[in-house]
C-alpha atoms as a PDB file:
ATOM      1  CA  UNK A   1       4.753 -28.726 -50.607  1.00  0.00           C
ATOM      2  CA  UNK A   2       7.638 -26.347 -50.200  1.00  0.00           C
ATOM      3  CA  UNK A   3       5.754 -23.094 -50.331  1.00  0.00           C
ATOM      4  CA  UNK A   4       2.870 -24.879 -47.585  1.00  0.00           C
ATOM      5  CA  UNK A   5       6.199 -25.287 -45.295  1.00  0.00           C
ATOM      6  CA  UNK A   6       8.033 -21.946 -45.867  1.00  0.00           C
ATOM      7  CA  UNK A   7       4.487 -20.259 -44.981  1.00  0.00           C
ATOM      8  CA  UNK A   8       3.980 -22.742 -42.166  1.00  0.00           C
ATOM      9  CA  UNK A   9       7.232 -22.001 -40.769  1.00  0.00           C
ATOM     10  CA  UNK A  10       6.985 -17.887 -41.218  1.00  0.00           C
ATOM     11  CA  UNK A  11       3.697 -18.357 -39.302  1.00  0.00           C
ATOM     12  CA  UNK A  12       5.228 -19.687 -36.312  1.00  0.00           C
ATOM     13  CA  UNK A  13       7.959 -17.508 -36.121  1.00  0.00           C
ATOM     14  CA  UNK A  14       5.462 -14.732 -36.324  1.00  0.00           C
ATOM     15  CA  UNK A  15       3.487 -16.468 -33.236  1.00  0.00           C
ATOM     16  CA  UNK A  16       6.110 -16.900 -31.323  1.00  0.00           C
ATOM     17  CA  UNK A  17       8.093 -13.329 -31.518  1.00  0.00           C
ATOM     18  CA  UNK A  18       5.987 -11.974 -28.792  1.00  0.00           C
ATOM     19  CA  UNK A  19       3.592  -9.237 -28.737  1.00  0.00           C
ATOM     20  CA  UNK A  20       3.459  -5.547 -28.595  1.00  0.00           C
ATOM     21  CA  UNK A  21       1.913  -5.762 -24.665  1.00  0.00           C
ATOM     22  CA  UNK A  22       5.020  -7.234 -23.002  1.00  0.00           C
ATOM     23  CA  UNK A  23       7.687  -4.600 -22.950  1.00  0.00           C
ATOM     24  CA  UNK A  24      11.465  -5.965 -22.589  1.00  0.00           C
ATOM     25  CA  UNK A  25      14.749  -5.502 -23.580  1.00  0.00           C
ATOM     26  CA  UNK A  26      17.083  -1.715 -23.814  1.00  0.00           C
ATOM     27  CA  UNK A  27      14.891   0.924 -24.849  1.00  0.00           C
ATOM     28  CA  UNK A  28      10.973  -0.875 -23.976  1.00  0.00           C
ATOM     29  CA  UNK A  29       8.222   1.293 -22.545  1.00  0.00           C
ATOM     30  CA  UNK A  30       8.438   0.414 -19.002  1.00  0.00           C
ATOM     31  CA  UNK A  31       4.818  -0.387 -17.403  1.00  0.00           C
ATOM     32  CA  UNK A  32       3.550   1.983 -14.499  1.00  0.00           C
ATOM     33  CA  UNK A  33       1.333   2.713 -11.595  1.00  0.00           C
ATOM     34  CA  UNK A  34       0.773   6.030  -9.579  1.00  0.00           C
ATOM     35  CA  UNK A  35       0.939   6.048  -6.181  1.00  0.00           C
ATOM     36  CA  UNK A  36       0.036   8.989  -3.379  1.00  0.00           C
ATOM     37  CA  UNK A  37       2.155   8.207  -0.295  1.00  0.00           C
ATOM     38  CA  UNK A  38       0.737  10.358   3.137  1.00  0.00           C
ATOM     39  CA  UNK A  39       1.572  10.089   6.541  1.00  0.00           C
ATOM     40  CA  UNK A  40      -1.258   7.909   8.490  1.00  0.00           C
ATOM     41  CA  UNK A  41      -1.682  10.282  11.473  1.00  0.00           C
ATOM     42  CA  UNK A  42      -1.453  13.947   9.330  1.00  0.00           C
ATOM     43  CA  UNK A  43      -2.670  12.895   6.313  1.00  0.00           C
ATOM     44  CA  UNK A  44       0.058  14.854   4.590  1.00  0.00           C
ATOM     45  CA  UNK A  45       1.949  13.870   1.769  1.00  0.00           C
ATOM     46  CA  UNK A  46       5.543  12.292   2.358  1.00  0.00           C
ATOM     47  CA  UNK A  47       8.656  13.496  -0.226  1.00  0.00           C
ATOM     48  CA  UNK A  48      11.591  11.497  -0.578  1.00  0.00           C
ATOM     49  CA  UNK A  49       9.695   8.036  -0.070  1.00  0.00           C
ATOM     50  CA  UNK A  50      11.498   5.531  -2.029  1.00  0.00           C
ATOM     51  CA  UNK A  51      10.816   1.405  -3.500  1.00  0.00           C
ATOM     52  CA  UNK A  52      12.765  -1.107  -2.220  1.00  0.00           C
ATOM     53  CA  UNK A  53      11.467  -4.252  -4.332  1.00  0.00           C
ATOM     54  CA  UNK A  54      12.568  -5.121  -6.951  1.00  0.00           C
ATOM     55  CA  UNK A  55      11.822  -5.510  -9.910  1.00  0.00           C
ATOM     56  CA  UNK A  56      10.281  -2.664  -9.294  1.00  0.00           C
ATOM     57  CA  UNK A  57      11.285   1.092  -9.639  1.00  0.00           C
ATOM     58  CA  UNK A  58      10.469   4.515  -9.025  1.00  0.00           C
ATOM     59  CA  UNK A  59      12.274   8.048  -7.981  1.00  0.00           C
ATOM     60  CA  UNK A  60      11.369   9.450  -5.011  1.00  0.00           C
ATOM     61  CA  UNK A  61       8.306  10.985  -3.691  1.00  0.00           C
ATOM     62  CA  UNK A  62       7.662  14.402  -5.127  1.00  0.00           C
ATOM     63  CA  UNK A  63       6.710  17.011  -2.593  1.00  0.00           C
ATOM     64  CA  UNK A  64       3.099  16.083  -3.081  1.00  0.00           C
ATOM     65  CA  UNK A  65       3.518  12.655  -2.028  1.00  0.00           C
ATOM     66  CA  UNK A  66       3.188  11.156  -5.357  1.00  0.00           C
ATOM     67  CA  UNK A  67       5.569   8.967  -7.387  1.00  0.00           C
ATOM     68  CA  UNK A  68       5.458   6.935 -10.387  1.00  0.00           C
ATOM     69  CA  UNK A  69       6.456   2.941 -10.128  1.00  0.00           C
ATOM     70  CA  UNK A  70       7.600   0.944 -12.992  1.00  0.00           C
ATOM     71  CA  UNK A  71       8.083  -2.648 -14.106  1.00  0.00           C
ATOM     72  CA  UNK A  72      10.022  -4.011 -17.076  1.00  0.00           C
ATOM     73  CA  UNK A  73       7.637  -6.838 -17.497  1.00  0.00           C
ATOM     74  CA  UNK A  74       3.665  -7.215 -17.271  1.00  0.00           C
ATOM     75  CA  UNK A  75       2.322  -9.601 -14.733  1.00  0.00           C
ATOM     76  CA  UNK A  76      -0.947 -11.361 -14.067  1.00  0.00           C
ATOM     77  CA  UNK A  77      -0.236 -10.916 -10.169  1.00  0.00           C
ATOM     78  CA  UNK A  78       0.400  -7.881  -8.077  1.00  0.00           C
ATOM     79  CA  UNK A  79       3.877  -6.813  -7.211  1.00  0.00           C
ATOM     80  CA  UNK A  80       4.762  -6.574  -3.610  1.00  0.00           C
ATOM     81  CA  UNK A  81       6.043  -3.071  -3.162  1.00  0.00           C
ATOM     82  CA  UNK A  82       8.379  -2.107  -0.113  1.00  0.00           C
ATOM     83  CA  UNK A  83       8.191   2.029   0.691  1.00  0.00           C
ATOM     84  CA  UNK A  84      11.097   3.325   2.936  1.00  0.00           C
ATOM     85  CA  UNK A  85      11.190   6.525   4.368  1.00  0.00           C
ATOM     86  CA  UNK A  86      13.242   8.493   6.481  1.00  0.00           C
ATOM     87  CA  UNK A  87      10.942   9.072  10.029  1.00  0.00           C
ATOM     88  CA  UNK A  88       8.928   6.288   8.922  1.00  0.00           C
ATOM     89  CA  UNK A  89       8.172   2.349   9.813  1.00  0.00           C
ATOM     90  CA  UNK A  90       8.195   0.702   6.129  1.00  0.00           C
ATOM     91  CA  UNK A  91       5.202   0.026   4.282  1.00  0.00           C
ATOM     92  CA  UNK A  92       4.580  -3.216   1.781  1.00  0.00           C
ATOM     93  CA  UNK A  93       2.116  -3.897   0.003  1.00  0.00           C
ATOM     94  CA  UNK A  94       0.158  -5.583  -2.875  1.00  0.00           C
ATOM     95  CA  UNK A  95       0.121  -3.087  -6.115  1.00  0.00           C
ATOM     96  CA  UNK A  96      -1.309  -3.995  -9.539  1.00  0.00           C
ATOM     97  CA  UNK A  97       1.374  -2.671 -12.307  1.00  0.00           C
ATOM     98  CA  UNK A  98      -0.088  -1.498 -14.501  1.00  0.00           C
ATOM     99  CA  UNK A  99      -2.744  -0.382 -12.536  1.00  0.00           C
ATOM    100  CA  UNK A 100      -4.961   2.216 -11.232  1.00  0.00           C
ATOM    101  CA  UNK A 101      -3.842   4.855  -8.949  1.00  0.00           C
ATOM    102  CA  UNK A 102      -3.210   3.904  -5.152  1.00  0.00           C
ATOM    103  CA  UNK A 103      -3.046   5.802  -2.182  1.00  0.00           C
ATOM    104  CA  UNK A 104      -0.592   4.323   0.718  1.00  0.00           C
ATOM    105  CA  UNK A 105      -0.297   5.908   3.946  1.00  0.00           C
ATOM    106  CA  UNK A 106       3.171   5.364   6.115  1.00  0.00           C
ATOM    107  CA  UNK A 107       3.034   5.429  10.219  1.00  0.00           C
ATOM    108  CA  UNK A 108       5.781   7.696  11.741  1.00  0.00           C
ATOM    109  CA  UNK A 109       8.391   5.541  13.347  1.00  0.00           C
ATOM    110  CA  UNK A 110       7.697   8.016  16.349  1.00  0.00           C
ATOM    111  CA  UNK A 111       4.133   6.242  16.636  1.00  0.00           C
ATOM    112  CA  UNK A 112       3.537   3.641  19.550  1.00  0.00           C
ATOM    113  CA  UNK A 113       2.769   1.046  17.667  1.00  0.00           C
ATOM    114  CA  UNK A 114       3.039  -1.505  20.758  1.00  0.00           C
ATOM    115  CA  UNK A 115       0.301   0.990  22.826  1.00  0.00           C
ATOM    116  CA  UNK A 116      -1.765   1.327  20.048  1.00  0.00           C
ATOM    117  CA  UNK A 117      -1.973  -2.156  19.516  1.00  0.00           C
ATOM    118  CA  UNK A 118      -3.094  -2.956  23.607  1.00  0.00           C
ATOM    119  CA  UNK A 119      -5.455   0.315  23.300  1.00  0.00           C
ATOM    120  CA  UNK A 120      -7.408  -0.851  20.110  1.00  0.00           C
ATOM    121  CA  UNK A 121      -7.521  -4.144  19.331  1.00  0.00           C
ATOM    122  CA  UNK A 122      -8.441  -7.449  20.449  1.00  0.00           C
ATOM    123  CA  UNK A 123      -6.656 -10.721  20.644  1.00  0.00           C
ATOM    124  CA  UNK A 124      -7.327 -11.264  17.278  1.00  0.00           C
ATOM    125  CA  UNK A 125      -8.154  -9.789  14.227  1.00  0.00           C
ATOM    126  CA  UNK A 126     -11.719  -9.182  13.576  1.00  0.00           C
ATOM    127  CA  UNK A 127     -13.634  -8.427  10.516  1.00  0.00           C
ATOM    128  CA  UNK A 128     -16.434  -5.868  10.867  1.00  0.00           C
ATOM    129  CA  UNK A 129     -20.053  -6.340   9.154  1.00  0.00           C
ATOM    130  CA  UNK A 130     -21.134  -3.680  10.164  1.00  0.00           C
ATOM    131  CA  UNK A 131     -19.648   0.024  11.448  1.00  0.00           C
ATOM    132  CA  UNK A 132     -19.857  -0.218  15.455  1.00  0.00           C
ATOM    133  CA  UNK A 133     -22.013   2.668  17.164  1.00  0.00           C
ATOM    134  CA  UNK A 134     -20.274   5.458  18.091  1.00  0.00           C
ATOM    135  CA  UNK A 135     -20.727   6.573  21.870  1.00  0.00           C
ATOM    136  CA  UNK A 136     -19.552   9.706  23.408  1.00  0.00           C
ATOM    137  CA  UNK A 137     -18.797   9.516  27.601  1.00  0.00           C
ATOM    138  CA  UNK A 138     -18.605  12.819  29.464  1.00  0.00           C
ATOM    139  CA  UNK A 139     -17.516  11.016  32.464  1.00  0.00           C
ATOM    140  CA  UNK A 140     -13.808  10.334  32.526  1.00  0.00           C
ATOM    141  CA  UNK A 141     -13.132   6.754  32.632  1.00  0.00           C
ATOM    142  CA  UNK A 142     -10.228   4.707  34.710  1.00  0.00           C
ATOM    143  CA  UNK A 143      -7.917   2.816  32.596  1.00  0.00           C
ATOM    144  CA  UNK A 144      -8.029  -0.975  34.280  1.00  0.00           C
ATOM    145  CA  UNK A 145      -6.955  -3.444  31.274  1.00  0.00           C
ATOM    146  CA  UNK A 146      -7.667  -4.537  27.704  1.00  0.00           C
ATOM    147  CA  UNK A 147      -8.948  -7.582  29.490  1.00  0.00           C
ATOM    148  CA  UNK A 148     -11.934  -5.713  31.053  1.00  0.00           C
ATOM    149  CA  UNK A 149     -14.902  -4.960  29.025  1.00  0.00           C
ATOM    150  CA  UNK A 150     -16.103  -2.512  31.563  1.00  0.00           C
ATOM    151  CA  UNK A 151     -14.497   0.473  33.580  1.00  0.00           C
ATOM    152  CA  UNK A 152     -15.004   2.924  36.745  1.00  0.00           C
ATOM    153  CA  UNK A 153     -16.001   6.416  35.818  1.00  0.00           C
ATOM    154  CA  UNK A 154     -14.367   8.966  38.090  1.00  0.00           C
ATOM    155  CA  UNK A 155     -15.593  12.213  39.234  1.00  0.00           C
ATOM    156  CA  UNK A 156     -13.997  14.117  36.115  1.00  0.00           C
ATOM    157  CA  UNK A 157     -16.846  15.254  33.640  1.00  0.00           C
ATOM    158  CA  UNK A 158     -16.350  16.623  30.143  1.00  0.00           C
ATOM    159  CA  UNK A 159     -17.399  19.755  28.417  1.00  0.00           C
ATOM    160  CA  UNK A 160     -17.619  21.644  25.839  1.00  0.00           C
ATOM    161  CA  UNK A 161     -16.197  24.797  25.664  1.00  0.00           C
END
């Protein structure tokens, strides 16, 4: 009966001392994703972008836009990652860790976000099915409101030269 408890007893200590997957503690193999940070009007790369969120961590951006984020600990959810950057709005986002590689762009600050927003979209956020026809106007067009679903072409034509 004794040596059916001992072994009972080293089994569940085995169980429970946690497995090799699950990094933690001084010295553990931290748990990473890459990530390729460019600018969303240039499309080109961003140095010195850095991770505000814990618990995760990273250096900043290399020259090439790319920099390596850690966690301590695996998790069955996606981190929310914060990017700061100098000249730039900040970015979150939802990011896997470990996880594939992810490409993040960052608007300038400089951007009109406000204009951009009256330009392009509508009251509300709409999901496409389908990609919308492109159509090209030669005639210049009048500017009335983001109201109007129609507009005044003036005598202005386009070309190509």
């Amino acid at each position: 009966m004794r040596r059916l408890s001992a072994a009972l007893i080293s089994v569940s200590l085995v169980a429970c001392s946690g497995g090799a997957s699950t990094p933690t503690g001084p010295g553990a193999t931290a748990l990473t994703a890459t990530v390729t940070v460019t600018d969303a009007v240039t499309g080109a790369p961003i140095a010195g972008v850095t991770v505000v969120t814990a618990p995760l961590q990273a250096q900043p951006s290399s020259a090439s836009g790319v920099m390596t984020i850690s966690v301590e600990r695996r998790s069955d959810s996606p981190e929310t990652a914060t990017l700061n950057a100098a000249g730039y709005l900040p970015r979150s986002f939802a990011l896997k860790v470990p996880g594939a590689a992810a490409a993040v762009t960052m608007i300038p600050a400089s951007f009109n976000v406000s204009a951009f927003d009256e330009m392009a979209r509508v009251s509300r956020l709409q999901r496409w099915i389908a990609a919308p026809p492109l159509r090209v106007l030669t005639r210049t067009m009048r500017f009335a409101s983001v109201q109007q679903s129609s507009g005044v072409a003036i005598d202005d034509v386009m070309t190509t030269s």
